[in-house]
C-alpha atoms as a PDB file:
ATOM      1  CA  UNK A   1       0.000   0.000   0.000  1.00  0.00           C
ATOM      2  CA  UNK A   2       1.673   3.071  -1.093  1.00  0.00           C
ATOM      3  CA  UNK A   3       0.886   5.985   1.739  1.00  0.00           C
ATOM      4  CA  UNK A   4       0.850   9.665   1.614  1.00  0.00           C
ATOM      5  CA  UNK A   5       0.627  11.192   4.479  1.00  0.00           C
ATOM      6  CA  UNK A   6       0.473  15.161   5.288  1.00  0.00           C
ATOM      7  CA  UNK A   7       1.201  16.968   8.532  1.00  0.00           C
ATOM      8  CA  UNK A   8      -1.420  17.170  10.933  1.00  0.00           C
ATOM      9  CA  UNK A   9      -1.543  19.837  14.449  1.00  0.00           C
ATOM     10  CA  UNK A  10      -2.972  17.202  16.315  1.00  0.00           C
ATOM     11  CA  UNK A  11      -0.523  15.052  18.340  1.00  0.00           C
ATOM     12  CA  UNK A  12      -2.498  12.117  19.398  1.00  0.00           C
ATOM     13  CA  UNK A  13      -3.464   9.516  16.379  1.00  0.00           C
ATOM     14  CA  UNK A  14      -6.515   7.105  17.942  1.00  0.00           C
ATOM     15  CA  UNK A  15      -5.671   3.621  16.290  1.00  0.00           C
ATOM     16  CA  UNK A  16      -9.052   1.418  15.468  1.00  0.00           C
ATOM     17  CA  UNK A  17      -8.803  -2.037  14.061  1.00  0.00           C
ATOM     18  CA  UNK A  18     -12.424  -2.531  11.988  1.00  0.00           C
ATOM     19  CA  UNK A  19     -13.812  -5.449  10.739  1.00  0.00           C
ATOM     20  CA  UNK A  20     -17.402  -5.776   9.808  1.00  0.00           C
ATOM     21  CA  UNK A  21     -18.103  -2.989  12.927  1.00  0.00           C
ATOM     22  CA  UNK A  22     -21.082  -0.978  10.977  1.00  0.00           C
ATOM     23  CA  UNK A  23     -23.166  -2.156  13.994  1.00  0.00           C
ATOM     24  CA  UNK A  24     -20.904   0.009  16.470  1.00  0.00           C
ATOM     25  CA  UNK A  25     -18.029   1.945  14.926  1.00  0.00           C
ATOM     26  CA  UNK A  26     -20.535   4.904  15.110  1.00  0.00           C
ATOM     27  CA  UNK A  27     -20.674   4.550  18.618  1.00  0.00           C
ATOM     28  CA  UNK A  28     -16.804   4.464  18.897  1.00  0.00           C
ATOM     29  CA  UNK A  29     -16.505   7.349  17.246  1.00  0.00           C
ATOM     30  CA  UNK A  30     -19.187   9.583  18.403  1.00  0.00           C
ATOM     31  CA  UNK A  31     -17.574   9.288  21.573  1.00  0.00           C
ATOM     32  CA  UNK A  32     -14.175  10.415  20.584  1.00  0.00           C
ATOM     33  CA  UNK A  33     -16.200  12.936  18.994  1.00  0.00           C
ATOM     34  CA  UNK A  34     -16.981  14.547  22.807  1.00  0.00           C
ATOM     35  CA  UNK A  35     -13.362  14.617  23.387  1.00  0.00           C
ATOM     36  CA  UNK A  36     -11.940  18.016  22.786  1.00  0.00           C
ATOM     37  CA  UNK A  37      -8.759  17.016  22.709  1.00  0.00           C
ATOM     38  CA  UNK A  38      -7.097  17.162  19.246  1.00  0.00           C
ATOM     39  CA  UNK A  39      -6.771  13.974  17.628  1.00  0.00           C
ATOM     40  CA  UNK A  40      -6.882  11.971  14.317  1.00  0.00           C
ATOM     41  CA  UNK A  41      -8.337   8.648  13.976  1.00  0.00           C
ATOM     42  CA  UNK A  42      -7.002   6.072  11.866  1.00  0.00           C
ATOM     43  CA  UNK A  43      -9.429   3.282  11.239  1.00  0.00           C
ATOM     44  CA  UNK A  44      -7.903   0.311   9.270  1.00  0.00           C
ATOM     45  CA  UNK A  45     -10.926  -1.267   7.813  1.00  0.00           C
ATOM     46  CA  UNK A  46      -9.243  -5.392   7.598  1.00  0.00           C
ATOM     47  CA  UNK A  47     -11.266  -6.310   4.609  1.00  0.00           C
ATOM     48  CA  UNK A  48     -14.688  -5.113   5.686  1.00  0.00           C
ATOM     49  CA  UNK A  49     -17.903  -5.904   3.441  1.00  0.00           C
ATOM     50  CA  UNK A  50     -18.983  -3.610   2.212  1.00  0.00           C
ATOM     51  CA  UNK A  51     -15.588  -1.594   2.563  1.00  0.00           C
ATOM     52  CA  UNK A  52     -15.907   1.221   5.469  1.00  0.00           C
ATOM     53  CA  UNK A  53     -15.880   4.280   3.278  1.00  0.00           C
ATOM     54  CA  UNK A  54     -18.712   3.063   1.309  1.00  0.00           C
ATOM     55  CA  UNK A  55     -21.204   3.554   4.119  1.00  0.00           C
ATOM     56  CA  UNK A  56     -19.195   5.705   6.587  1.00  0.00           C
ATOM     57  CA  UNK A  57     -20.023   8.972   7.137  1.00  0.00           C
ATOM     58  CA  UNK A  58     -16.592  11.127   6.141  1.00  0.00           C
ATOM     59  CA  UNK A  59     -15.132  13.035   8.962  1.00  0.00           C
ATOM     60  CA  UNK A  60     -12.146  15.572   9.055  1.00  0.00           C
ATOM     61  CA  UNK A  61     -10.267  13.994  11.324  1.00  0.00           C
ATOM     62  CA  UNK A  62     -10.791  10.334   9.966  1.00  0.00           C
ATOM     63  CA  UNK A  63      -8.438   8.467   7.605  1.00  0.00           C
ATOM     64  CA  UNK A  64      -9.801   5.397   6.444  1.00  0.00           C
ATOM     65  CA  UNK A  65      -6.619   2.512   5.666  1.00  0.00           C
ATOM     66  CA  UNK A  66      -7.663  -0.557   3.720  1.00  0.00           C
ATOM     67  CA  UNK A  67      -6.360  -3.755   3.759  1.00  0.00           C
ATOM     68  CA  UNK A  68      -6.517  -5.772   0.797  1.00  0.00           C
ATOM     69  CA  UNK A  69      -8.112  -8.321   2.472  1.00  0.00           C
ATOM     70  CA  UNK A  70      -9.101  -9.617   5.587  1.00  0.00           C
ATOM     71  CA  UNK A  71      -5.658 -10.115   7.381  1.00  0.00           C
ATOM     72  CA  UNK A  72      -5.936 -10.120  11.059  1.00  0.00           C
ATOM     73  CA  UNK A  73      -6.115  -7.793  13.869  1.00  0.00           C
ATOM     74  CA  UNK A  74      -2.151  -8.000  14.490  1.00  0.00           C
ATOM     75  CA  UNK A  75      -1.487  -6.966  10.810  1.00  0.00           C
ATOM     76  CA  UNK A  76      -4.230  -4.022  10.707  1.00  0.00           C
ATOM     77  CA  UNK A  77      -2.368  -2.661  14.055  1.00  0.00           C
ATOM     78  CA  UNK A  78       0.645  -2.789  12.184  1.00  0.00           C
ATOM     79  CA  UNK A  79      -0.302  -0.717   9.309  1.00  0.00           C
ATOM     80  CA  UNK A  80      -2.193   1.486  10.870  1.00  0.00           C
ATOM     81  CA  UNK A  81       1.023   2.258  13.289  1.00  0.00           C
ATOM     82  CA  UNK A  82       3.434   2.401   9.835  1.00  0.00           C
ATOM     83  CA  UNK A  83       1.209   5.278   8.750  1.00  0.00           C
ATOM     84  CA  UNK A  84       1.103   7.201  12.499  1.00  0.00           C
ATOM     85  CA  UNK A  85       4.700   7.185  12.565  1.00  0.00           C
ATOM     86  CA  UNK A  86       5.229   8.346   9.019  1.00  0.00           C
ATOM     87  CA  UNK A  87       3.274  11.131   9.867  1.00  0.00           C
ATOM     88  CA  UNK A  88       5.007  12.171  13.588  1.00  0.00           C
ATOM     89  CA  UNK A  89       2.421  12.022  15.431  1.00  0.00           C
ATOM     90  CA  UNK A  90       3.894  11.955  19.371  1.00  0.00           C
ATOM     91  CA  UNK A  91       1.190   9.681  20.799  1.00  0.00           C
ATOM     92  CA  UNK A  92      -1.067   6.278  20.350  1.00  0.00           C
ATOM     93  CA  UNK A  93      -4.218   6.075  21.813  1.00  0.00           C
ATOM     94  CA  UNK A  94      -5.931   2.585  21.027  1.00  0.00           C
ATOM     95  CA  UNK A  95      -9.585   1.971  21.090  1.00  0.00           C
ATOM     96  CA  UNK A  96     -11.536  -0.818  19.232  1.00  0.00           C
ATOM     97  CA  UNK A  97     -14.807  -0.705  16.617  1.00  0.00           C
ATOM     98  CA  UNK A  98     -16.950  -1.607  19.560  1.00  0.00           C
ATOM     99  CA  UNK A  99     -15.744   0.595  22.318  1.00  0.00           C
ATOM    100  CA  UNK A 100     -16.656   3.894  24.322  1.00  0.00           C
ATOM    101  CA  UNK A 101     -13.960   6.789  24.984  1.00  0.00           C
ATOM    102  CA  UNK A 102     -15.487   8.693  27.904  1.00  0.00           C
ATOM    103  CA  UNK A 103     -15.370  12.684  27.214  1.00  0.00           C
ATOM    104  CA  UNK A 104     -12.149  13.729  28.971  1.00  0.00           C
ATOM    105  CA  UNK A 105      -9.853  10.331  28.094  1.00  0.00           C
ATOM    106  CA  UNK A 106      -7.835  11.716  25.820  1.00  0.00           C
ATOM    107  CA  UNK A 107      -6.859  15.088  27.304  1.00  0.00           C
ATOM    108  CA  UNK A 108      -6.488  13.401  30.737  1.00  0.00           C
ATOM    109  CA  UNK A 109      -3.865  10.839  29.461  1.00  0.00           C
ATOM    110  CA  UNK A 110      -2.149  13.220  27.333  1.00  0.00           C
ATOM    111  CA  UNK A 111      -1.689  15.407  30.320  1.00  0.00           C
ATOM    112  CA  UNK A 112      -0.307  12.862  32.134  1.00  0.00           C
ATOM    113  CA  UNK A 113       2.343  11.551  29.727  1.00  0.00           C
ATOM    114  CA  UNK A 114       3.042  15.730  29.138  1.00  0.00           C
ATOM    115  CA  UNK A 115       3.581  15.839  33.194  1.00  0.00           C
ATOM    116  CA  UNK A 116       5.301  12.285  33.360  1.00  0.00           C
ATOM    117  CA  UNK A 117       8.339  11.800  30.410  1.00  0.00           C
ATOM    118  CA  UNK A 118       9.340   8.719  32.314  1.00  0.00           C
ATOM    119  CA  UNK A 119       6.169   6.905  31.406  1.00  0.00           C
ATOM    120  CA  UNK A 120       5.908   5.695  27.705  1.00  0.00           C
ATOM    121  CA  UNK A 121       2.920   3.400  28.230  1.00  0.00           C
ATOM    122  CA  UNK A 122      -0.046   4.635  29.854  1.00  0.00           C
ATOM    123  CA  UNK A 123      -3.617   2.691  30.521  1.00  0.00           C
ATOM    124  CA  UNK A 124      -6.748   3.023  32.692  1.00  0.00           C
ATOM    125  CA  UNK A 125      -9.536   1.281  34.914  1.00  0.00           C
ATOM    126  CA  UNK A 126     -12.381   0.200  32.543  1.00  0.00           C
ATOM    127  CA  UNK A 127     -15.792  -1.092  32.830  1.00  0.00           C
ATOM    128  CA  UNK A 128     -16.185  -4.064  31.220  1.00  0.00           C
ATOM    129  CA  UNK A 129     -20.024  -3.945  29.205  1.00  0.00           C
ATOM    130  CA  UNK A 130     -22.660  -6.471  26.926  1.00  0.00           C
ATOM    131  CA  UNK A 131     -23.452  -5.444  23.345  1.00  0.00           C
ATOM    132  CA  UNK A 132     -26.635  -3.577  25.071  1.00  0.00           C
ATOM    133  CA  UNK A 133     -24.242  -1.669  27.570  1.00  0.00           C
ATOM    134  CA  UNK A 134     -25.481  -3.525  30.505  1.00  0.00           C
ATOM    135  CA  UNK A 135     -22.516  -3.462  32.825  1.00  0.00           C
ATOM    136  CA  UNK A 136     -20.705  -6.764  33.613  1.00  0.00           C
ATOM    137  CA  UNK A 137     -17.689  -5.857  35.655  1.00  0.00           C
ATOM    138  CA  UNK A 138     -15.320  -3.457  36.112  1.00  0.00           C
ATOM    139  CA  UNK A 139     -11.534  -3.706  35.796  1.00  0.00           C
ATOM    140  CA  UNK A 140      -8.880  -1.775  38.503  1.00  0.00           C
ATOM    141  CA  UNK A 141      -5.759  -2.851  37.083  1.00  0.00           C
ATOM    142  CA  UNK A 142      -2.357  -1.740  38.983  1.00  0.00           C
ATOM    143  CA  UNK A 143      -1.013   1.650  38.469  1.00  0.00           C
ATOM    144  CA  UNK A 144       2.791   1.441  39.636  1.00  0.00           C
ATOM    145  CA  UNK A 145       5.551   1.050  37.080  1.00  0.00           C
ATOM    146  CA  UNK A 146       6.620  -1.911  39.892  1.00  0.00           C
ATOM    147  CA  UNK A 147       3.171  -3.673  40.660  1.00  0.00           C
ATOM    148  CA  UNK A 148       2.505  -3.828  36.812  1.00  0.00           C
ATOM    149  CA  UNK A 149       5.750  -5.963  35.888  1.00  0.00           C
ATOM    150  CA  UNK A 150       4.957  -8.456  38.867  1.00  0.00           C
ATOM    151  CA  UNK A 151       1.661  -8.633  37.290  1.00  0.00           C
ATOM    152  CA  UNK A 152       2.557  -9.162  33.685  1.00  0.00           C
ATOM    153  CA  UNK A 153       4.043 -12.345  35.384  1.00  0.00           C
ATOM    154  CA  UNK A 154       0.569 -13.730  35.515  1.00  0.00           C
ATOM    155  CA  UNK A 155      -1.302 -11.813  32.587  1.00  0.00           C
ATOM    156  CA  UNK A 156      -1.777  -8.832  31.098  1.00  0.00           C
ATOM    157  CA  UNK A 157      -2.691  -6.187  33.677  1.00  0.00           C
ATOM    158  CA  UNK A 158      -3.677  -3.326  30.813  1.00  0.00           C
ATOM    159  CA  UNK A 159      -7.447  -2.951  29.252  1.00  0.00           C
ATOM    160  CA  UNK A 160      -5.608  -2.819  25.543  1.00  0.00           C
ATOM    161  CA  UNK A 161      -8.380  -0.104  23.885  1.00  0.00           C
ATOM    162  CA  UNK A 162      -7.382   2.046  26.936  1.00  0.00           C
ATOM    163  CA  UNK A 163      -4.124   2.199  26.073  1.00  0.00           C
ATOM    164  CA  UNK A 164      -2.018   5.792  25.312  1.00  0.00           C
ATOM    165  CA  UNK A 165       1.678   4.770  24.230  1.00  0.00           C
ATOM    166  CA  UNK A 166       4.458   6.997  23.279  1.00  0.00           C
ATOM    167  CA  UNK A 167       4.777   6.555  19.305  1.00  0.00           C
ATOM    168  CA  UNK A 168       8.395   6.590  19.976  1.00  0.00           C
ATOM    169  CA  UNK A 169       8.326   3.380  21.529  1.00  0.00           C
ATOM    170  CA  UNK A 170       7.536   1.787  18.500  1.00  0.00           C
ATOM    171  CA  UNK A 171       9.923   2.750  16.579  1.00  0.00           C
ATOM    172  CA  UNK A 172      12.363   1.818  19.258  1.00  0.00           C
ATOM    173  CA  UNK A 173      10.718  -1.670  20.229  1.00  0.00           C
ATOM    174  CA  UNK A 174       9.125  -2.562  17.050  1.00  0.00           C
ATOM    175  CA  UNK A 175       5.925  -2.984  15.793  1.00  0.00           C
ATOM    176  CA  UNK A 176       3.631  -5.838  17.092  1.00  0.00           C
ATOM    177  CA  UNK A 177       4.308  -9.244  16.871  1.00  0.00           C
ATOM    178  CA  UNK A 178       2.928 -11.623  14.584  1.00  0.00           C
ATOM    179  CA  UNK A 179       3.831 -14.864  16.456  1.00  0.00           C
ATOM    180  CA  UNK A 180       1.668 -14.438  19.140  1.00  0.00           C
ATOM    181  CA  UNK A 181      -1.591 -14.690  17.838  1.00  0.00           C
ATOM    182  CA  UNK A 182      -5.033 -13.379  20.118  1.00  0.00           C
ATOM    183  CA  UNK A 183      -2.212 -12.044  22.537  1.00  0.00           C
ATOM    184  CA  UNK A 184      -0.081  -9.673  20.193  1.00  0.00           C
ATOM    185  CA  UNK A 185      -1.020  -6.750  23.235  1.00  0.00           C
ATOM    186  CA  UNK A 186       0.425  -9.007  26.266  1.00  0.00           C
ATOM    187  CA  UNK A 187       3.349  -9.939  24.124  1.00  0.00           C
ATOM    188  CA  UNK A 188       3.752  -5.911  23.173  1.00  0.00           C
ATOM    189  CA  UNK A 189       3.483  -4.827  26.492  1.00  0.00           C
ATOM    190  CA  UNK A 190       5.913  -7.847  28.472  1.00  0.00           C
ATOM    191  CA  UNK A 191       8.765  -6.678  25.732  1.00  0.00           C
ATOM    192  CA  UNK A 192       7.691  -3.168  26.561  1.00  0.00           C
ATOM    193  CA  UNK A 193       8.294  -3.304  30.023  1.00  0.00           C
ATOM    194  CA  UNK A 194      12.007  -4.126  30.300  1.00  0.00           C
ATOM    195  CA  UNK A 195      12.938  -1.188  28.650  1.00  0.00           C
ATOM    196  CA  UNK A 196       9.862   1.381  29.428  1.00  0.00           C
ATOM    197  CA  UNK A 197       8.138   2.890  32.524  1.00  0.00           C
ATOM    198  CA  UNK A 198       4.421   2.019  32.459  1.00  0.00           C
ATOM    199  CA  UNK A 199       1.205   2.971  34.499  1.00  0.00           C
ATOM    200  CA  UNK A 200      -2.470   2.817  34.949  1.00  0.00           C
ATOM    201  CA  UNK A 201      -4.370   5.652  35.706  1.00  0.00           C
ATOM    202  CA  UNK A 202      -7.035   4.870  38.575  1.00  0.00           C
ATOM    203  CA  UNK A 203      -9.514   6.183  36.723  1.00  0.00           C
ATOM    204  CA  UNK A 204     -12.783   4.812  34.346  1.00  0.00           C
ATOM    205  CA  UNK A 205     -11.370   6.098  30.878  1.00  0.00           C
ATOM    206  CA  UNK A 206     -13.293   3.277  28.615  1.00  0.00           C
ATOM    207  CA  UNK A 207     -15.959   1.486  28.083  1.00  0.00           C
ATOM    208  CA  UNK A 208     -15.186  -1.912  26.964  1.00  0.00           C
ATOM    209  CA  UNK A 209     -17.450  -4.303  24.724  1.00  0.00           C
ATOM    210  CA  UNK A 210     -17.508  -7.706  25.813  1.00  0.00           C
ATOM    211  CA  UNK A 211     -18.965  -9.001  22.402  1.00  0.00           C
ATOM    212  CA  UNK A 212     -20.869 -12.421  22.054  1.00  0.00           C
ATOM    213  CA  UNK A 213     -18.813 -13.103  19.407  1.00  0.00           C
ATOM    214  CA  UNK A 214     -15.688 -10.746  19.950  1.00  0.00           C
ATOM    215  CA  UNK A 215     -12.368 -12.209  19.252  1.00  0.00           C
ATOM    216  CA  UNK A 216     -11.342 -12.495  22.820  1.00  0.00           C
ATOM    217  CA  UNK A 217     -14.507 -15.189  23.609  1.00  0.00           C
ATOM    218  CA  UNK A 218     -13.902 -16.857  19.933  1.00  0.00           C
ATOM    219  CA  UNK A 219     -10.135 -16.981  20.418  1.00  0.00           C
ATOM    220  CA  UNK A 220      -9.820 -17.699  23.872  1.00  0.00           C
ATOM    221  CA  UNK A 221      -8.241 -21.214  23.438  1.00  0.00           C
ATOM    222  CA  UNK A 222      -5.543 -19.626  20.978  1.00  0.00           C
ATOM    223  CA  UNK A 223      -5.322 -16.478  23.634  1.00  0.00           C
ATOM    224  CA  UNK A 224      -4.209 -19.166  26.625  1.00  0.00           C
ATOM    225  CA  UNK A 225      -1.693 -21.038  24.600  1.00  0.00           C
ATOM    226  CA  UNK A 226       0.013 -17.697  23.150  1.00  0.00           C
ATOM    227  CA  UNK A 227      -0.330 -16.498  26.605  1.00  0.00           C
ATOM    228  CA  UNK A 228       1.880 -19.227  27.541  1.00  0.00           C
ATOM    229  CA  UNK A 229       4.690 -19.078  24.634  1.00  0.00           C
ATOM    230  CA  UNK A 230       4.713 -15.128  25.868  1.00  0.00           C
ATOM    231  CA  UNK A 231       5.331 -16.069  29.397  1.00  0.00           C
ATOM    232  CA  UNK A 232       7.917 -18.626  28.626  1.00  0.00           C
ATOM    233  CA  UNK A 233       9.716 -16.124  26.154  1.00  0.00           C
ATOM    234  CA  UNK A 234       9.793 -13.601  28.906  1.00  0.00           C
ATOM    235  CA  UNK A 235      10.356 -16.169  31.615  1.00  0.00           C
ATOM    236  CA  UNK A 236      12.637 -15.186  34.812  1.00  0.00           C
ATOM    237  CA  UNK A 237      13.806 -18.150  36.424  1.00  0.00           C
ATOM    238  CA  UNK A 238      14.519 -16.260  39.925  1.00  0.00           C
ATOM    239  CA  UNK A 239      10.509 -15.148  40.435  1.00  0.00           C
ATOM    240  CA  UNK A 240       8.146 -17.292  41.948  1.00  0.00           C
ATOM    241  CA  UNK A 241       5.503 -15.484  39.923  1.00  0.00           C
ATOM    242  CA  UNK A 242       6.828 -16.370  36.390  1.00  0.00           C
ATOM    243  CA  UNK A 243       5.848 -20.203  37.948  1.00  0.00           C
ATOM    244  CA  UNK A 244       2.544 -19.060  39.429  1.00  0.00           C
ATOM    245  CA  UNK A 245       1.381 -17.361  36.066  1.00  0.00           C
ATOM    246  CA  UNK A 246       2.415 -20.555  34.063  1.00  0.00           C
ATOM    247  CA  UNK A 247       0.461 -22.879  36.590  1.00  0.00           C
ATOM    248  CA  UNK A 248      -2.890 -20.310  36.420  1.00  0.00           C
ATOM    249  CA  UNK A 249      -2.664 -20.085  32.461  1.00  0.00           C
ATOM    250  CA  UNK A 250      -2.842 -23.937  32.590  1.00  0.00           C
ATOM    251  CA  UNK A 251      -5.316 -24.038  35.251  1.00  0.00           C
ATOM    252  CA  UNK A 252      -7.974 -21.592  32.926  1.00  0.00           C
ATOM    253  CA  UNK A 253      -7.615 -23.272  29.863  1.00  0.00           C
ATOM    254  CA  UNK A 254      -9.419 -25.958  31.711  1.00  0.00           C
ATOM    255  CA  UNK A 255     -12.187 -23.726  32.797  1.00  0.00           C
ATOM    256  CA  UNK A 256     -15.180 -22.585  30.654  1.00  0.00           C
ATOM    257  CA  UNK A 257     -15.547 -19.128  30.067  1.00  0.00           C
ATOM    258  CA  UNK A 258     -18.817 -18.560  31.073  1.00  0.00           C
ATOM    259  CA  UNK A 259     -17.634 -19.827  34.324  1.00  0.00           C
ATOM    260  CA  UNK A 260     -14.840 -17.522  34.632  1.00  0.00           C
ATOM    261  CA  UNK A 261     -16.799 -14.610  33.583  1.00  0.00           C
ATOM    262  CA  UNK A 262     -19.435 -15.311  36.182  1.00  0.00           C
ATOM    263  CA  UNK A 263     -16.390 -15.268  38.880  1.00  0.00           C
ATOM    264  CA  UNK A 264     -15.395 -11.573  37.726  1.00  0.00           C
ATOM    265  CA  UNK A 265     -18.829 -10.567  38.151  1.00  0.00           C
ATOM    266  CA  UNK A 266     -19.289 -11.716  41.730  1.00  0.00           C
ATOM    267  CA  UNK A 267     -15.929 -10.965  42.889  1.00  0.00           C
ATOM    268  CA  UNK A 268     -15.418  -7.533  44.498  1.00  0.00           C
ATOM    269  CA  UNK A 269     -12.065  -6.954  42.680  1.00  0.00           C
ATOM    270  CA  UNK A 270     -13.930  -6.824  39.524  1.00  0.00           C
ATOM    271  CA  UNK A 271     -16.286  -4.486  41.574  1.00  0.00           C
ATOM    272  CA  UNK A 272     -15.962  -0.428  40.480  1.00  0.00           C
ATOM    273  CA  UNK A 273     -14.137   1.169  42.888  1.00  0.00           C
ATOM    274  CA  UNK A 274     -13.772   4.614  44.257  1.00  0.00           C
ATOM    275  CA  UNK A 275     -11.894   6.217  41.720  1.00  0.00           C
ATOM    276  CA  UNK A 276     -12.842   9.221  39.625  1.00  0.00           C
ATOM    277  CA  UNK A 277     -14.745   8.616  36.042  1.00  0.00           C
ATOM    278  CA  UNK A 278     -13.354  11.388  33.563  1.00  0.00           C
END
């Protein structure tokens, strides 16, 4: 795909993966829409059909990438981030199709990562919602550099669509992986951290889509066992917690998911907590 790619003011390029999202990328984007932030979206439509800008109603700041055909969420990431960089933008913000920014996300993490130069990768709490928006859970993921590497041990500690990375890091670290498939993010983000500083905010920045169908209920099989190759590639012999994450990988890919989604709704970790919403 040849790219051109002009200058833009804003610094902060919101990465969406699409694939046959006409159902919700309206939503997604109406709510970046209420941020006031300066931004640029960059939707790379993986094969969609009907193609996205055949039915999508054009926006300024929307550029529409199309893949050739329907490749994968790990190579739509990867060319939409070949086209941010190419055009200097200074931060990522992910989000999927299917997902809610809420009003003040944007300026709040880009304020933070303004304040903070020692943090290149920066998430948030999320709450965790049905195709209808009925709330299922919420998730309060650590938000030291310190407790987010011990947790990385065990699984990824970051709501991915929540994410707001420096786009340095990837030319530095590289794009994302192709050989971990349904976990390219934990992969990402366990070679991120032993070069990068990393935090959560403790605040409700997204609203997540737990789709019937979504790739992370589909997949979930293929999720475990990359999980695993990433935890073995990144494997420290000298923690006890590299062991513990290897034995609870293993122990969940014995356990339905209906049954572990009912735990996160009871349990009061999963619960929202008193943090601030944007």
């Amino acid at each position: 795909m040849q790219i051109m790619t002009p200058k833009n003011s804003a610094r902060i390029a919101v990465l969406i993966p699409a694939y046959n999202a006409q159902l919700s990328i309206e939503r997604a984007l109406a709510s970046l829409a209420a941020n006031n932030e300066p931004h640029d979206i960059i939707i790379v439509d993986d094969g969609s059909s009907p193609p996205l800008r055949e039915w999508l109603a054009p926006r300024q700041n929307v550029k529409i990438l199309r893949m050739d055909s329907n490749s994968g969420i790990t190579a739509a990431l990867n060319q939409g981030l070949r086209y941010i960089l190419d055009c200097g933008y200074d931060y990522v913000a992910r989000m999927d199709a299917d997902d809610e920014a809420l009003p003040e996300r944007l300026a709040i993490q880009r304020s933070y990562l303004d304040e903070h130069p020692e943090i290149a990768v920066l998430g948030s709490c999320g709450e965790v919602v049905t195709e209808q928006g009925v709330t299922l859970f919420y998730l309060n993921h650590p938000t030291d550099h310190e407790s987010i590497v011990r947790k990385l041990r065990y699984n990824n500690c970051f709501l991915h669509p929540s994410l707001m990375l420096r786009a340095q890091v990837f030319r530095e670290a590289g794009l994302y992986s192709e050989l971990y498939p349904s976990a390219e993010d934990y992969e990402l983000l366990c070679r991120l951290a032993g070069r990068y500083r990393m935090a959560n905010l403790p605040r409700y920045l997204i609203r997540y889509t737990l789709a019937e169908g979504g790739i992370s209920l589909r997949t979930r099989k293929r999720q475990l066992q990359s999980r695993l190759k990433v935890q073995w590639r990144y494997r420290d012999w000298a923690k006890s917690d590299f062991y513990i994450g290897l034995m609870q990988t293993f122990i969940l890919r014995m356990i339905p998911v209906g049954v572990v989604l009912s735990i996160k709704q009871k349990r009061r970790c999963f619960g929202r907590v008193d943090v601030k919403t944007a």
